[in-house]
Structures are given as C-alpha cells and as structure tokens.
PDB file of N, CA and C in Angstrom:
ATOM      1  N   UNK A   1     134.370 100.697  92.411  1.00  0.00           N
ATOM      2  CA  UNK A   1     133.872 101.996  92.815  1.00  0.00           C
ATOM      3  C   UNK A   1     134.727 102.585  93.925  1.00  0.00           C
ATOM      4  N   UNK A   2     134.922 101.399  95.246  1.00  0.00           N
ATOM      5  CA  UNK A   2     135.539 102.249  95.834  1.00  0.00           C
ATOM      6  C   UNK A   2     137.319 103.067  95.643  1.00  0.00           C
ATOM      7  N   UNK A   3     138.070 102.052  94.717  1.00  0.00           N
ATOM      8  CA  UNK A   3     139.110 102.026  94.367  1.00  0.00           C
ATOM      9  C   UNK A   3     139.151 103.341  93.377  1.00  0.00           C
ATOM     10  N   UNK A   4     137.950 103.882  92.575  1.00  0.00           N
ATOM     11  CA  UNK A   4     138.033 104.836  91.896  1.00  0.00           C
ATOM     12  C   UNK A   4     137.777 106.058  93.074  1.00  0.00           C
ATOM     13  N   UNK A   5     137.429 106.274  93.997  1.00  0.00           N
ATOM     14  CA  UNK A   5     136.923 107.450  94.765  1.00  0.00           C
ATOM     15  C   UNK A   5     137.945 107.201  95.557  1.00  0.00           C
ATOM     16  N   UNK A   6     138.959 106.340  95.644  1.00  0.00           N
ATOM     17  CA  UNK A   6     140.242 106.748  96.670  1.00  0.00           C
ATOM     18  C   UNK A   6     141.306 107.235  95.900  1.00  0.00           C
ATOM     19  N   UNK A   7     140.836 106.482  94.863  1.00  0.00           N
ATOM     20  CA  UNK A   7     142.433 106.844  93.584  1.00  0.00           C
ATOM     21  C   UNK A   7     142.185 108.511  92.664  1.00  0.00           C
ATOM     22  N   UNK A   8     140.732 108.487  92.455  1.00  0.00           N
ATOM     23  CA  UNK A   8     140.549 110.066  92.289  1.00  0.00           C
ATOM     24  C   UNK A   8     139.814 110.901  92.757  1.00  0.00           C
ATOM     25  N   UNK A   9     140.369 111.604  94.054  1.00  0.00           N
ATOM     26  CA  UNK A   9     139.737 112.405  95.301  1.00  0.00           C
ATOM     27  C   UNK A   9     138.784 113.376  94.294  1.00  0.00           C
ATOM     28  N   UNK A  10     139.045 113.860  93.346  1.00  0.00           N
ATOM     29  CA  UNK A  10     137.774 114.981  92.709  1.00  0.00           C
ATOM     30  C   UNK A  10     136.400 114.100  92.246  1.00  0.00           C
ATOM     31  N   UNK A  11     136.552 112.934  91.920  1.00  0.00           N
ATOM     32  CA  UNK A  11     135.148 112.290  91.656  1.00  0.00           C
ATOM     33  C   UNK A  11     134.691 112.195  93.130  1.00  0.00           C
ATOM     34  N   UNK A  12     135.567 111.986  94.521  1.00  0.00           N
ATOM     35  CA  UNK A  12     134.551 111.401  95.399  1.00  0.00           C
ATOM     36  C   UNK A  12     134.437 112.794  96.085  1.00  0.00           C
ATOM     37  N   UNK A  13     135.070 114.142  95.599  1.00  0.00           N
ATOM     38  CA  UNK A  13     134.501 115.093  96.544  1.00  0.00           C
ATOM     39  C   UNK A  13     132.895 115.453  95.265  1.00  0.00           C
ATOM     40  N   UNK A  14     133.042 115.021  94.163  1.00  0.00           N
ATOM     41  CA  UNK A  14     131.775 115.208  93.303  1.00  0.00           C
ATOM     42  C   UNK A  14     130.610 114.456  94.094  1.00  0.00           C
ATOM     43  N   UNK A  15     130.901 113.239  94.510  1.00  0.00           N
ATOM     44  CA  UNK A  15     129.873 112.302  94.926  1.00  0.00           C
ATOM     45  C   UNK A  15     129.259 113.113  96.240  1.00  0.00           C
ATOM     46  N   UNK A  16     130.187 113.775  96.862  1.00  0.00           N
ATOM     47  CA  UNK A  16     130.033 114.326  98.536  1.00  0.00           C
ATOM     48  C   UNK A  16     129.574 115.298  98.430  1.00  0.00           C
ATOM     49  N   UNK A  17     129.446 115.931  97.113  1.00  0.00           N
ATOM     50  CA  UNK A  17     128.421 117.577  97.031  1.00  0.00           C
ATOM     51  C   UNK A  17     127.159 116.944  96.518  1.00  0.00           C
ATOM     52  N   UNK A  18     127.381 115.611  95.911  1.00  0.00           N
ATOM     53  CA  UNK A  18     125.916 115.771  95.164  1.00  0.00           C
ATOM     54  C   UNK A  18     125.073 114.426  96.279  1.00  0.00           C
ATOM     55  N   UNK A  19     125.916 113.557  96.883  1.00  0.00           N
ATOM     56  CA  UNK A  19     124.793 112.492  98.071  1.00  0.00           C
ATOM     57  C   UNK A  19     125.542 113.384  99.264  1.00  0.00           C
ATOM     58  N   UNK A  20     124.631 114.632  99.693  1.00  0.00           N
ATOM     59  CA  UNK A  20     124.598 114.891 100.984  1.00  0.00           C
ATOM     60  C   UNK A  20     123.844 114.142 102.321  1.00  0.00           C
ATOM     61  N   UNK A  21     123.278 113.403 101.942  1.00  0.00           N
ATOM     62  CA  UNK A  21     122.661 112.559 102.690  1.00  0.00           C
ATOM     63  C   UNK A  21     122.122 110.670 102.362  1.00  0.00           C
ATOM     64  N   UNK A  22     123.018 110.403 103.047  1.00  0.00           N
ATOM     65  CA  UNK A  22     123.254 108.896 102.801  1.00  0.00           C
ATOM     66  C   UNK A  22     122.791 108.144 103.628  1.00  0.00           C
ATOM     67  N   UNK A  23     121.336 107.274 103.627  1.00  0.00           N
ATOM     68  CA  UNK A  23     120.941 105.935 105.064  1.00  0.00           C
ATOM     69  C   UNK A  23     121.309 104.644 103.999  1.00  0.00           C
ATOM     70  N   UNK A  24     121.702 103.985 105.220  1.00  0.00           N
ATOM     71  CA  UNK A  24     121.524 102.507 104.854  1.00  0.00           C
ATOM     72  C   UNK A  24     121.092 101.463 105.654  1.00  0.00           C
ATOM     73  N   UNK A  25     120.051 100.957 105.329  1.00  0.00           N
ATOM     74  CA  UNK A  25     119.157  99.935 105.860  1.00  0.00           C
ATOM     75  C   UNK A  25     119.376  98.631 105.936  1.00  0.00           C
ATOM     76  N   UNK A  26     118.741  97.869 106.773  1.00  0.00           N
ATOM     77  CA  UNK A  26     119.914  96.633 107.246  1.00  0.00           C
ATOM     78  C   UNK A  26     121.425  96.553 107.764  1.00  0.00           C
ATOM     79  N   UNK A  27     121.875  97.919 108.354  1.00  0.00           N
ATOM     80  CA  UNK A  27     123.013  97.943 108.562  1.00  0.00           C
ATOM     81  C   UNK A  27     124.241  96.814 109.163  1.00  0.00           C
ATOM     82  N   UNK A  28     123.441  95.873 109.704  1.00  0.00           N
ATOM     83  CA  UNK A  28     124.136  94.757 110.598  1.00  0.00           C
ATOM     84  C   UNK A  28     124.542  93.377 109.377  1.00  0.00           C
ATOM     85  N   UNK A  29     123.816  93.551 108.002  1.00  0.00           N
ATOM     86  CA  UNK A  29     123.983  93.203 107.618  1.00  0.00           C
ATOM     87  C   UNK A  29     124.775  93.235 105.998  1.00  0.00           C
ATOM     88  N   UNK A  30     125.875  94.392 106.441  1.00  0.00           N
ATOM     89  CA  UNK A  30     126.467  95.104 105.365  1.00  0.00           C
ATOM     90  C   UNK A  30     128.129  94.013 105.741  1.00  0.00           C
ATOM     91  N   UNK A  31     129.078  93.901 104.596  1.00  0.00           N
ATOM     92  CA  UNK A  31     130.190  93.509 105.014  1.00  0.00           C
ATOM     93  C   UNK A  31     131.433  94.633 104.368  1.00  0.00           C
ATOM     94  N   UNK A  32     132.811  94.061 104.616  1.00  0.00           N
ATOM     95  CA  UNK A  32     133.689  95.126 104.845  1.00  0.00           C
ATOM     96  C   UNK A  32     133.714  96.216 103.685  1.00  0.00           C
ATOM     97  N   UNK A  33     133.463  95.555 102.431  1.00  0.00           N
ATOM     98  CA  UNK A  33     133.297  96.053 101.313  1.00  0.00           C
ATOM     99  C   UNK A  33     131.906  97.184 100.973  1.00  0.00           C
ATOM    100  N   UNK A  34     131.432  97.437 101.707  1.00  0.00           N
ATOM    101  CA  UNK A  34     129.511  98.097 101.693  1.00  0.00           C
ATOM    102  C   UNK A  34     130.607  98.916 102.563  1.00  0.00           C
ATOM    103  N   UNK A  35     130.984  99.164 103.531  1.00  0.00           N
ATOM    104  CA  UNK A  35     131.369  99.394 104.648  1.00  0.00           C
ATOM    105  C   UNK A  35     132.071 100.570 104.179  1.00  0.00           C
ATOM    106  N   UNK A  36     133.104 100.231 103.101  1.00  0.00           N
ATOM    107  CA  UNK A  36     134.284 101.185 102.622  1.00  0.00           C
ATOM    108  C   UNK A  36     133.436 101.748 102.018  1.00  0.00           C
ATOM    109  N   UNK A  37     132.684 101.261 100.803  1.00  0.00           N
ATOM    110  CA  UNK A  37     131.778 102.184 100.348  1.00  0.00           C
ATOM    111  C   UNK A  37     131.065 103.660 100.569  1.00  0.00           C
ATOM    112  N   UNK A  38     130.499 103.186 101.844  1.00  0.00           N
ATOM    113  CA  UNK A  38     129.687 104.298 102.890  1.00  0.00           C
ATOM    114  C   UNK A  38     130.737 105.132 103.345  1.00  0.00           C
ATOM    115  N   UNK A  39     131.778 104.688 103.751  1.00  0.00           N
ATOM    116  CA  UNK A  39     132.951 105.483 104.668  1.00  0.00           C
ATOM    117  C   UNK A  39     133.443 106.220 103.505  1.00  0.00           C
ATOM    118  N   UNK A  40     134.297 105.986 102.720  1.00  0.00           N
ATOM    119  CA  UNK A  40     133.803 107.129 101.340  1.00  0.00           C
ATOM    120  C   UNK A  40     133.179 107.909 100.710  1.00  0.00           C
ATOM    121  N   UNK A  41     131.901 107.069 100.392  1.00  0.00           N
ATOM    122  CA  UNK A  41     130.382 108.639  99.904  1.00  0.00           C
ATOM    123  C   UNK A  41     130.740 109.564 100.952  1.00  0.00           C
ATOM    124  N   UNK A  42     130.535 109.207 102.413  1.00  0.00           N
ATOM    125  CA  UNK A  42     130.500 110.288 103.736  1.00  0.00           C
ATOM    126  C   UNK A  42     131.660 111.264 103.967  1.00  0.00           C
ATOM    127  N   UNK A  43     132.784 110.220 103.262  1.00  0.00           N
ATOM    128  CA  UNK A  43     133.925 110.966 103.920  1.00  0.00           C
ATOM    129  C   UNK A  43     134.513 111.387 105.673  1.00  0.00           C
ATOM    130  N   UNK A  44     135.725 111.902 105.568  1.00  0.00           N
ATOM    131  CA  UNK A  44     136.009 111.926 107.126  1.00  0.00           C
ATOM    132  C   UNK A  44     136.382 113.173 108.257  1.00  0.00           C
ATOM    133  N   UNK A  45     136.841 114.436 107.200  1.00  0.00           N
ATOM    134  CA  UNK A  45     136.579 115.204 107.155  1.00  0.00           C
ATOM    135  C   UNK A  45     136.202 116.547 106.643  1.00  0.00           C
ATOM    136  N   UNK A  46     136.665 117.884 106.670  1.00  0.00           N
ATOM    137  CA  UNK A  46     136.199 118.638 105.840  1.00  0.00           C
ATOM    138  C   UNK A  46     136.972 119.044 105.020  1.00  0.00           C
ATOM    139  N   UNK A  47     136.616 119.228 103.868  1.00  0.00           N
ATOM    140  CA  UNK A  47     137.549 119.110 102.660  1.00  0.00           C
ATOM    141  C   UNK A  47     138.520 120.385 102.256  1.00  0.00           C
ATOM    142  N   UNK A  48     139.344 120.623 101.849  1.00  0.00           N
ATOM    143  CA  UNK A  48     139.756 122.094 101.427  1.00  0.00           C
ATOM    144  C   UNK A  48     139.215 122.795 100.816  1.00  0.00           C
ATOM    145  N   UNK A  49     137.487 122.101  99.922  1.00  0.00           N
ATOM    146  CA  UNK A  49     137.000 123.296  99.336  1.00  0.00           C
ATOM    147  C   UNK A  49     136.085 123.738 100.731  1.00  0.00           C
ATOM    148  N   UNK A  50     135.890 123.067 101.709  1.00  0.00           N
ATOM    149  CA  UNK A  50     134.879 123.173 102.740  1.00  0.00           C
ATOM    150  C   UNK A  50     133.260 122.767 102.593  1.00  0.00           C
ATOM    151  N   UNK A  51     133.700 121.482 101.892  1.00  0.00           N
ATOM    152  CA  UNK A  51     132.759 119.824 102.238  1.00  0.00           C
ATOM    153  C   UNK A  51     133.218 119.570 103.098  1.00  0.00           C
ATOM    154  N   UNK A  52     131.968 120.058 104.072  1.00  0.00           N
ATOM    155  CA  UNK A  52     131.557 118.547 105.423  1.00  0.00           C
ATOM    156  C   UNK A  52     131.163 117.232 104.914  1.00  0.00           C
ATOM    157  N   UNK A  53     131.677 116.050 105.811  1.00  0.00           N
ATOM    158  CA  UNK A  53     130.948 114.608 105.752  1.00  0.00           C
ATOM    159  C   UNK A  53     129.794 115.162 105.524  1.00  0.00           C
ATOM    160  N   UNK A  54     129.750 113.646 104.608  1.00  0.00           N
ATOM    161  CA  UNK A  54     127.544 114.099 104.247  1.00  0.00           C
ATOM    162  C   UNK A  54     127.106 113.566 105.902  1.00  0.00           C
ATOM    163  N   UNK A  55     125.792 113.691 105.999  1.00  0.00           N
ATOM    164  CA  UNK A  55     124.687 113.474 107.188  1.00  0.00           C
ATOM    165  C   UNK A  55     124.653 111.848 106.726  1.00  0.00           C
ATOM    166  N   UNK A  56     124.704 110.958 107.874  1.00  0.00           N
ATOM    167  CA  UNK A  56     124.798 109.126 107.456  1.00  0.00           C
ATOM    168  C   UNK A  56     123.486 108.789 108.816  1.00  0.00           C
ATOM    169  N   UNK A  57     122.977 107.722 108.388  1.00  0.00           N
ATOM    170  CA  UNK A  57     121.924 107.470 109.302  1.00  0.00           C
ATOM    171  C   UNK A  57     121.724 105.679 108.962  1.00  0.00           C
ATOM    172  N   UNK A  58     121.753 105.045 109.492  1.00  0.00           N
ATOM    173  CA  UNK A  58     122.320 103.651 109.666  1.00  0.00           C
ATOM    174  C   UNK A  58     120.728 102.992 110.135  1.00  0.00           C
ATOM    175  N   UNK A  59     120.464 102.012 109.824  1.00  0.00           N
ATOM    176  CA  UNK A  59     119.643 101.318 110.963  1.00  0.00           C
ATOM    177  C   UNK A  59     120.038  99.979 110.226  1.00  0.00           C
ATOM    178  N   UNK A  60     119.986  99.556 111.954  1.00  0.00           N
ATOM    179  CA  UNK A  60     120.118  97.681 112.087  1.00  0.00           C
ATOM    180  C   UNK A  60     120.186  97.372 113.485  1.00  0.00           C
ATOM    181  N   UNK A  61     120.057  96.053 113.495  1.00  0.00           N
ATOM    182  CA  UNK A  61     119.539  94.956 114.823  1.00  0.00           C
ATOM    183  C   UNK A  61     120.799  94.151 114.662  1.00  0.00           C
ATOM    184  N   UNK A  62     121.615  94.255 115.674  1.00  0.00           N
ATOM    185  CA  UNK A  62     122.708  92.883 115.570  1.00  0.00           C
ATOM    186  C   UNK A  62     122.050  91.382 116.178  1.00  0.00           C
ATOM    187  N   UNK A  63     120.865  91.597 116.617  1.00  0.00           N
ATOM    188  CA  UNK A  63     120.138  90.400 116.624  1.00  0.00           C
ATOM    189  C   UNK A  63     119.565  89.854 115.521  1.00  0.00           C
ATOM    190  N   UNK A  64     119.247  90.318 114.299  1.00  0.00           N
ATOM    191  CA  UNK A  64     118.775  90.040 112.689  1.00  0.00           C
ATOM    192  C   UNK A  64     119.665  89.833 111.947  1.00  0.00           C
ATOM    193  N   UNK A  65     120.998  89.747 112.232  1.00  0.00           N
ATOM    194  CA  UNK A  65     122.280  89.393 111.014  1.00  0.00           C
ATOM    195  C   UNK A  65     121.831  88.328 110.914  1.00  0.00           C
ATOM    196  N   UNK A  66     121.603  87.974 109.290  1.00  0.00           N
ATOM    197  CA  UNK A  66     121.604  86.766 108.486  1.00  0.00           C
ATOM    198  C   UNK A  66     123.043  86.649 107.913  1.00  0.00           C
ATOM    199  N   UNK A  67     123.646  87.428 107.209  1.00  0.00           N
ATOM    200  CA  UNK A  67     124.280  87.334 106.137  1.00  0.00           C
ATOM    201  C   UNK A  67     125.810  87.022 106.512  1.00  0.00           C
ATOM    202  N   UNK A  68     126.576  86.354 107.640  1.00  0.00           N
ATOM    203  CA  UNK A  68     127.542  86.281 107.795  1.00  0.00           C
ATOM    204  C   UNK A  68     128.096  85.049 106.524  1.00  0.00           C
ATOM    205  N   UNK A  69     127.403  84.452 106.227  1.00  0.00           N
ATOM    206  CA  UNK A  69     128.063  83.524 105.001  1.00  0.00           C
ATOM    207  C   UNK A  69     128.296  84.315 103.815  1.00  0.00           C
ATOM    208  N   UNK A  70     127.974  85.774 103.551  1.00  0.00           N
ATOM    209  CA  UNK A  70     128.158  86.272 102.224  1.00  0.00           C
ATOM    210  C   UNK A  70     129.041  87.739 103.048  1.00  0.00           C
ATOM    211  N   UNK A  71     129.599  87.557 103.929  1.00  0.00           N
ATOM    212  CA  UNK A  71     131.066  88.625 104.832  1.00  0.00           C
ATOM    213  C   UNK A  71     130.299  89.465 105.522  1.00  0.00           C
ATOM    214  N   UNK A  72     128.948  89.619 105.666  1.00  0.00           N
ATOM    215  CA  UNK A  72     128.702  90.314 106.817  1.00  0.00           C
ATOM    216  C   UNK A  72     129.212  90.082 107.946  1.00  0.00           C
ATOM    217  N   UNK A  73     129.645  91.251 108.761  1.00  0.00           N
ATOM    218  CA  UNK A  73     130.334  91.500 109.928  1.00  0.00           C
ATOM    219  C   UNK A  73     129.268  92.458 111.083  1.00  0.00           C
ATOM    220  N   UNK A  74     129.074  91.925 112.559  1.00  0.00           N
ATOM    221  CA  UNK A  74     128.743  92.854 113.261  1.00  0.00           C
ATOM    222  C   UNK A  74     129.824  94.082 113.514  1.00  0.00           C
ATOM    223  N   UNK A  75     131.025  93.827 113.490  1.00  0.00           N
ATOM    224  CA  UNK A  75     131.954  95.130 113.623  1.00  0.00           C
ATOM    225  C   UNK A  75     131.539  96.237 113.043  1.00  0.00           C
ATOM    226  N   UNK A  76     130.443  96.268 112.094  1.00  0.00           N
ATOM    227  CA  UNK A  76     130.582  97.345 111.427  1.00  0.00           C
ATOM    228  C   UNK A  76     129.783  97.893 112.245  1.00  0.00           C
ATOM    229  N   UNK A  77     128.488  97.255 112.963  1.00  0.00           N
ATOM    230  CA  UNK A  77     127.884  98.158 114.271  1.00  0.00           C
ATOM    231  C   UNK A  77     128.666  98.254 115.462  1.00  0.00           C
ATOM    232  N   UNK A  78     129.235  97.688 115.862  1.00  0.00           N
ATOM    233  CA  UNK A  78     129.673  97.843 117.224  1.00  0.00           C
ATOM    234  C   UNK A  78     130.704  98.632 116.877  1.00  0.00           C
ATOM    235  N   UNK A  79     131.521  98.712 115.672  1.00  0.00           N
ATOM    236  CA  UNK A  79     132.535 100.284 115.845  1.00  0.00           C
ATOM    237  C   UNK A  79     132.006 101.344 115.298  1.00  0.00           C
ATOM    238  N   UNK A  80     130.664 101.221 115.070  1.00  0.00           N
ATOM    239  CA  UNK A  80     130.089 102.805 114.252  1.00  0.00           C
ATOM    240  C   UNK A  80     130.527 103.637 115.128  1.00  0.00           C
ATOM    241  N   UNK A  81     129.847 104.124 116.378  1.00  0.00           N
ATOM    242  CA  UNK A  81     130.411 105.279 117.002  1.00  0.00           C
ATOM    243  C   UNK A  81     131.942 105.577 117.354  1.00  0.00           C
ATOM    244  N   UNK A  82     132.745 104.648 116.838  1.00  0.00           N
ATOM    245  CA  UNK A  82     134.282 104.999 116.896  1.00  0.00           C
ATOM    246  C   UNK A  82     134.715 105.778 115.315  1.00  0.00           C
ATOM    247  N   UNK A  83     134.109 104.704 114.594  1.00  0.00           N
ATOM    248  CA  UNK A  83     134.492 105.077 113.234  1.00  0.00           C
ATOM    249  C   UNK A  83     133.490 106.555 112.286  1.00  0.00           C
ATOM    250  N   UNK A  84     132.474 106.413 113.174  1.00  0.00           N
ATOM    251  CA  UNK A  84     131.590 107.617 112.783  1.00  0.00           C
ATOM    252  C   UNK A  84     131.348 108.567 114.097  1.00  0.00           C
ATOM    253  N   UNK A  85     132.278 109.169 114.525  1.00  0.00           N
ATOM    254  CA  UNK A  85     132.086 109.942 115.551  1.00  0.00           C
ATOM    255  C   UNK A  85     131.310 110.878 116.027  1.00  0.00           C
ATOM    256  N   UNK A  86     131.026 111.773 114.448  1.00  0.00           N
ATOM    257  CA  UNK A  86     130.078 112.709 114.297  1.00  0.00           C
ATOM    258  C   UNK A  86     128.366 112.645 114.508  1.00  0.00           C
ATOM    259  N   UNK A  87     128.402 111.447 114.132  1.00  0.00           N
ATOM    260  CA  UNK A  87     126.794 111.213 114.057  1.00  0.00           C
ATOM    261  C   UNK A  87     126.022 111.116 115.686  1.00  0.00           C
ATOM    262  N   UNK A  88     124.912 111.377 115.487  1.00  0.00           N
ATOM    263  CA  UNK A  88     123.795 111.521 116.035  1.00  0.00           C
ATOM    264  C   UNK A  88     122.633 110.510 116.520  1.00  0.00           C
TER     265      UNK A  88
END
C-alpha cells in the first residue's frame, strides 16, 4: 500500500480528498511500517491542486507499549510533534 501511494502520487492525492480525517488508536503501539502508512494518507503538504494534510489525531500512552517484539517503536510518539508539526 504504501509503495503504491508513493509510486503513484494521483491514487494518494485520491486517498487525501476522500480520508480527510484520520485517528489512530493505540498510537505507542504502531511500528515503522503503520507509521509510513499514516504519514502518507495525511500527507505533508499542500498539494498543487490545493489539498491540505488531512486533520490526524493520535492517542497513546508510552507507558502501555506492549508490542515492541512485533517493531513497535516509541519514536513514533516522541517525534510526533517534529514529524507532525501542524497538529493540535
């Protein structure tokens, strides 16, 4: 999936008009691959047709990571506000 929305920018600006709004739950327990995923649907900035990033809303506890044996990473919380600047 993600290899198709990098390799053909018109399906993932399709995905970005039609999931304007993207949460994902358990966030602390997503790994690098979930990660690219999300950073894609959202996108990074505004597009030449003038798509904004969709609206992203995250929740997780870096005290509740289970899943580091199946590549969960806390990086993906502790750099959200670098890597998602926009959000709220």
């Amino acid at each position: 999936t993600v290899a198709v929305l990098q390799a053909f920018p018109q399906i993932a600006q399709y995905y970005r008009r039609r999931f304007r709004h993207i949460m994902v739950d358990e966030y602390q327990d997503t790994n690098h691959a979930q990660y690219v995923l999300v950073r894609e649907l959202v996108g990074t900035e505004t597009t030449v047709d003038g798509i904004a990033p969709a609206e992203l809303c995250v929740v997780g506890d870096a005290d509740q990571s289970i899943y580091a044996f199946r590549g969960a990473t806390i990086r993906n919380i502790e750099d959200f506000e670098r890597d998602f600047p926009n959000a709220t």
